[in-house]
Structures are given as C-alpha cells and as structure tokens.
Protein backbone atom coordinates (compact mmCIF):
# COMPACT_ATOMS: atom_id res chain seq x y z
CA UNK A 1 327.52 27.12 59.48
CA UNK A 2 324.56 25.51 58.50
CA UNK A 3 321.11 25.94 60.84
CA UNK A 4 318.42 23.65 61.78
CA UNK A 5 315.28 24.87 62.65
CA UNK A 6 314.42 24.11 66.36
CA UNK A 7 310.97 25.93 66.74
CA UNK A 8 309.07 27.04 63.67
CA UNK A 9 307.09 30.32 63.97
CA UNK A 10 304.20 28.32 65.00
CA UNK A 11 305.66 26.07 67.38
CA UNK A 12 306.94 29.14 68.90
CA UNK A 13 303.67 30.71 69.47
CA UNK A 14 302.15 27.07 70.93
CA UNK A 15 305.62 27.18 73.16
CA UNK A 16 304.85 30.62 74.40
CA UNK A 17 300.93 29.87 75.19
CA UNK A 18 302.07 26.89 77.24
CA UNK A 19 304.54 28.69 79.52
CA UNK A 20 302.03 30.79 80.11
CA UNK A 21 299.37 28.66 81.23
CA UNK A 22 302.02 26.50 83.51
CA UNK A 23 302.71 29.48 85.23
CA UNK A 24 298.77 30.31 85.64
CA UNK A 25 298.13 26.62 86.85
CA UNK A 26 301.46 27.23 89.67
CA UNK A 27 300.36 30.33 90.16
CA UNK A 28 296.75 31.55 89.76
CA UNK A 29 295.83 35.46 88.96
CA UNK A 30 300.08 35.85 89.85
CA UNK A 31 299.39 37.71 92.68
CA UNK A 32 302.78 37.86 94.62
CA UNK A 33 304.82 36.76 91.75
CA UNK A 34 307.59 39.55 90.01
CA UNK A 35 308.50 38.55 86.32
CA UNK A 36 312.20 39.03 85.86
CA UNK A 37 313.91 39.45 82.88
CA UNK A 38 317.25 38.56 82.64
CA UNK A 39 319.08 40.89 79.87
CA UNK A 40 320.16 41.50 77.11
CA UNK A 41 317.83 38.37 75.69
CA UNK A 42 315.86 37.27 78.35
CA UNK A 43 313.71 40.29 78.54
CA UNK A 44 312.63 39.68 74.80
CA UNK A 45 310.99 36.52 76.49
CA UNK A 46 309.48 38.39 79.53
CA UNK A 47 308.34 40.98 77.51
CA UNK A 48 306.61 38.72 75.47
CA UNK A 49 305.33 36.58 78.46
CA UNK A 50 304.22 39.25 80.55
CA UNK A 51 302.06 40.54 76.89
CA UNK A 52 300.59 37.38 76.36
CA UNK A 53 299.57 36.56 80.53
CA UNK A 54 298.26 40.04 80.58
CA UNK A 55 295.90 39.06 77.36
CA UNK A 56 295.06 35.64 79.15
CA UNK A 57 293.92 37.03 82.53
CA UNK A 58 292.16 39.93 80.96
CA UNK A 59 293.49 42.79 83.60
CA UNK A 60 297.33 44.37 84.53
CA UNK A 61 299.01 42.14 86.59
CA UNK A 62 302.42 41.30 87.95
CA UNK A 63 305.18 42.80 88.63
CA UNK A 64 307.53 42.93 85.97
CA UNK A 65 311.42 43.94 85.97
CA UNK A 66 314.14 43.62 83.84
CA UNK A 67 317.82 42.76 85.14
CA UNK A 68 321.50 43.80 84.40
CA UNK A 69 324.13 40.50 85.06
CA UNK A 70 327.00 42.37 83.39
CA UNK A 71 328.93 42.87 86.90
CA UNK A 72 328.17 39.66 89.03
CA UNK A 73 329.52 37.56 85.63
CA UNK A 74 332.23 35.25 86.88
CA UNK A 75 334.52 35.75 83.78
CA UNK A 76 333.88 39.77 84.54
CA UNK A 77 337.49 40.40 84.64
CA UNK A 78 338.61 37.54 82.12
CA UNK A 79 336.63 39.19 79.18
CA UNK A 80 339.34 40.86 76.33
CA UNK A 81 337.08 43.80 75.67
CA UNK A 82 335.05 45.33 78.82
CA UNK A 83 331.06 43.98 78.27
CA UNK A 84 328.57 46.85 77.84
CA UNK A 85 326.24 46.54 80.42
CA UNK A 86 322.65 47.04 79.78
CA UNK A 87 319.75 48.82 81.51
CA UNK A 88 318.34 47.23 84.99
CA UNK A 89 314.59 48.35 85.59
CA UNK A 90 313.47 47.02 89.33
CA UNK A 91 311.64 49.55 90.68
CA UNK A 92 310.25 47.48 94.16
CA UNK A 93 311.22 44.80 96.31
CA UNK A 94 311.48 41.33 96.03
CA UNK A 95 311.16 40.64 99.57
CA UNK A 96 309.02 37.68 100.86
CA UNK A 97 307.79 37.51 96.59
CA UNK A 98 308.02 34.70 94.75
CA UNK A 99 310.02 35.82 91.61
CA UNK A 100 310.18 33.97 87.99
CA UNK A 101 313.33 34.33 86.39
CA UNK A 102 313.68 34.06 82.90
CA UNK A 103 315.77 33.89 79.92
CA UNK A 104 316.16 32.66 76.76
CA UNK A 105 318.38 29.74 76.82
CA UNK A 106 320.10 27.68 79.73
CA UNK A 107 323.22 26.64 78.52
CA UNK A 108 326.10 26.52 81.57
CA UNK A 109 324.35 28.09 84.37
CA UNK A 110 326.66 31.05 84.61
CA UNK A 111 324.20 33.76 83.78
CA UNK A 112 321.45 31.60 85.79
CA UNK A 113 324.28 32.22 88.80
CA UNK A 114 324.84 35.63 87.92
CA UNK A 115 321.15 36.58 88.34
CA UNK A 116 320.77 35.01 91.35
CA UNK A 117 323.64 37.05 92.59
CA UNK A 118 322.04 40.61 91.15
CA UNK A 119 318.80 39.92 92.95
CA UNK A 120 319.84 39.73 96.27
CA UNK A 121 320.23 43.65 95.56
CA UNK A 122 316.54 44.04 95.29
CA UNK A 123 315.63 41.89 98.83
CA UNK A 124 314.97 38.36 100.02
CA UNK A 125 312.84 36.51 97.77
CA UNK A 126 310.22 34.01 99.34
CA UNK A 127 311.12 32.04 96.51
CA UNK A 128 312.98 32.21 93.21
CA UNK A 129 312.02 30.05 89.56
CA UNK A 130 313.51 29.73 86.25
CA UNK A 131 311.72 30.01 83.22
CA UNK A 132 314.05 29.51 80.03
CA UNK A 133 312.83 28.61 76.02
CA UNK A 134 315.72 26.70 75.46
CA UNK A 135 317.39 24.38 78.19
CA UNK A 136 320.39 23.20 76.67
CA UNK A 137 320.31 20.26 79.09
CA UNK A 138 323.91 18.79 78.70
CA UNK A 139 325.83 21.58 78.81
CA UNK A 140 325.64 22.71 82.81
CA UNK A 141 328.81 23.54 84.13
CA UNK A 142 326.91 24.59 87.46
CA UNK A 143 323.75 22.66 89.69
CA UNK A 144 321.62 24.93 87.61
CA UNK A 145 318.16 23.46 86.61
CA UNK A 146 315.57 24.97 84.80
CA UNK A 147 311.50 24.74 86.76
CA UNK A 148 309.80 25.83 83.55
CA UNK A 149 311.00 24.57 79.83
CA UNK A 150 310.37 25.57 76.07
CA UNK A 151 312.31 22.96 74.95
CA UNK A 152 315.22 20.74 75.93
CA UNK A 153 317.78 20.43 73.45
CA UNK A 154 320.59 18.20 73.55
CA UNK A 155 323.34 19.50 71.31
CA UNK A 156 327.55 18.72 71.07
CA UNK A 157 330.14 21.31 71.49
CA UNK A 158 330.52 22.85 68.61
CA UNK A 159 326.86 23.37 67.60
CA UNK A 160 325.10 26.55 68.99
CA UNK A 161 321.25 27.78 69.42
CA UNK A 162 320.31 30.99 68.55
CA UNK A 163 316.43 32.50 69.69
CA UNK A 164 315.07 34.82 67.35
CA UNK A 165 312.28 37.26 67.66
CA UNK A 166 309.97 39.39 65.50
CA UNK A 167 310.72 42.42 67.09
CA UNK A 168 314.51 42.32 66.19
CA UNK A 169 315.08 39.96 63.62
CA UNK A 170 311.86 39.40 61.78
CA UNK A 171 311.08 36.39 62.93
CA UNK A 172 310.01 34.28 65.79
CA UNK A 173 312.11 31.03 65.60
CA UNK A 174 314.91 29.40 67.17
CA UNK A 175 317.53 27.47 65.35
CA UNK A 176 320.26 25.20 66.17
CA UNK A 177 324.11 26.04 64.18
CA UNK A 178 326.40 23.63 63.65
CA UNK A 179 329.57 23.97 61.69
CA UNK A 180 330.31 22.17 58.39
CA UNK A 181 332.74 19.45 57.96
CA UNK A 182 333.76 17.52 55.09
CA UNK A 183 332.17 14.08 55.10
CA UNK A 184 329.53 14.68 57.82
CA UNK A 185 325.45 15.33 57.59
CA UNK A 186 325.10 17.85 59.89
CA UNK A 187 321.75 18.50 59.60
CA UNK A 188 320.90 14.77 60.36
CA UNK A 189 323.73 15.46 63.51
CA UNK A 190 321.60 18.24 64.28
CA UNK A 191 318.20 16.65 64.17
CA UNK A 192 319.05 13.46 65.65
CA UNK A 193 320.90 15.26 68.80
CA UNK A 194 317.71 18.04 69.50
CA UNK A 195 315.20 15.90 70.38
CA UNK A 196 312.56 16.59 73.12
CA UNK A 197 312.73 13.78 75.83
C-alpha cells in the first residue's frame, strides 16, 4: 500500500492548538465539561488535549476519563476472534455535565454509537460533543456527525487513514493508505480525494 501524508508533524501540532482553543471559545475555563476518551486510540488524543488545555489555561482543570466500547460494539458477537477489551477509567458522574467525546477518526459512526451507549453507565449527561482528528465524512453508516473537526477527509473504499503519535510510533502524523493497482496514480487518487472543504 502506498501512504499519503494527511497531516505533517507540524500541521498536527497547529491541528491540536486549534481544537483546543474551539473548545476554550465554547467553553471558557471548562468548568462543567468531562473530557472523554474513547479507547484504544481516542485517548492518545485526549491525553494529548487535556496536556495541551491544561498548558493553555495555566491551572488543573477538567475532568478527564477514558472509556472501554469493547461490549456495547454492534458486531460484538460477529467478531471471529473475541476483541480484548481495554481499561475504562471514570471515576465520577456525568450527570447534568456537559461531556466531550473524542476519538481519533470518525469513519461509520459505530464506535461514535457505541460510546454513547457506555456512557449512559456513568449518568445523564446535560449534554454530550464529539471531538474527532479525522472525520472521514463519506463514510457514515449511522446519523453520526462530528461538533469539533481536525480534518475532513473524503476518501473511497479501499483507501484507509491511519493517526500516528509520538508516544507510540515516533511520530505525530496521520496518513491516508491506499492500495496499488496497475495503471492507476494513487497518490494523485489520494490527494485529489482528501481535500479540506
């Protein structure tokens, strides 16, 4: 497969800083907000957003969990080898907050769905937002929609978007896959399909 990149390392850091400071001009200081983490990806991004609004703000704030989906998945039962789930960390309730969820890319919706689902464990939000770095906006196979955005991508079946960070792989970049075929640029496909409208 050949990759495309879709964020550079510095774009990255400029995508981060403005997520951050949407979420300060919706939200002020954050008082009342939780920061959820959807995992195994997602909380790479909250981490890294909760980090960066705590540097902006100059004190502690929020508060900040992290999210297990692995049993309120719809194809739970459908999956050929049983999922590992990972570790939820929620340790207050979300009743009557206003809670940002976030991951790392919106592609169908499912895990979006899924989350919702796990929360309701945790209370009754006042209100619930998505935060994602890549909204893959064709894709939806549910009325999922993303309130805060990295970057829309618009991308064809077989091509794929991976989000990678320094902390695990070295590097903070996200690229966009796509699989070879004879007679056909897919770099240009690649380029010319990942625009941000």
């Amino acid at each position: 497969m050949s990759a495309v990149p879709l964020l550079t390392s510095k774009a990255f850091g400029l995508t981060m800083g403005r997520l951050c400071y949407q979420l300060i001009e919706d939200h002020g200081d954050l008082e009342g907000v939780a920061l959820i983490g959807l995992q195994p990806r997602g909380v790479l991004l909250a981490r890294r957003l909760r980090k960066e609004l705590q540097r902006i703000l100059g004190k502690e704030l929020l508060q900040y969990g992290e999210l297990d989906v692995t049993f309120h998945r719809d194809d739970f039962r459908h999956r050929s080898t049983p999922p590992k789930p990972s570790i939820t960390q929620l340790d207050f309730s979300l009743d009557d907050r206003k809670v940002v969820l976030v991951d790392d890319v919106l592609y169908t919706g499912r895990t979006i769905r899924a989350g919702l689902d796990a929360l309701l464990a945790f209370g009754r939000p006042a209100s619930v937002q998505l935060l994602v770095l890549i909204d893959r906006r064709f894709s939806r196979e549910l009325p999922i929609q993303s309130d805060y955005v990295g970057k829309w991508v618009d991308s064809i079946g077989d091509q794929r978007v991976t989000v990678e960070w320094k902390e695990t792989d070295g590097k903070d970049q996200v690229l966009m896959h796509s699989a070879e075929r004879e007679g056909r640029d897919t770099s240009t496909l690649a380029q010319g399909t990942s625009a941000d409208r």
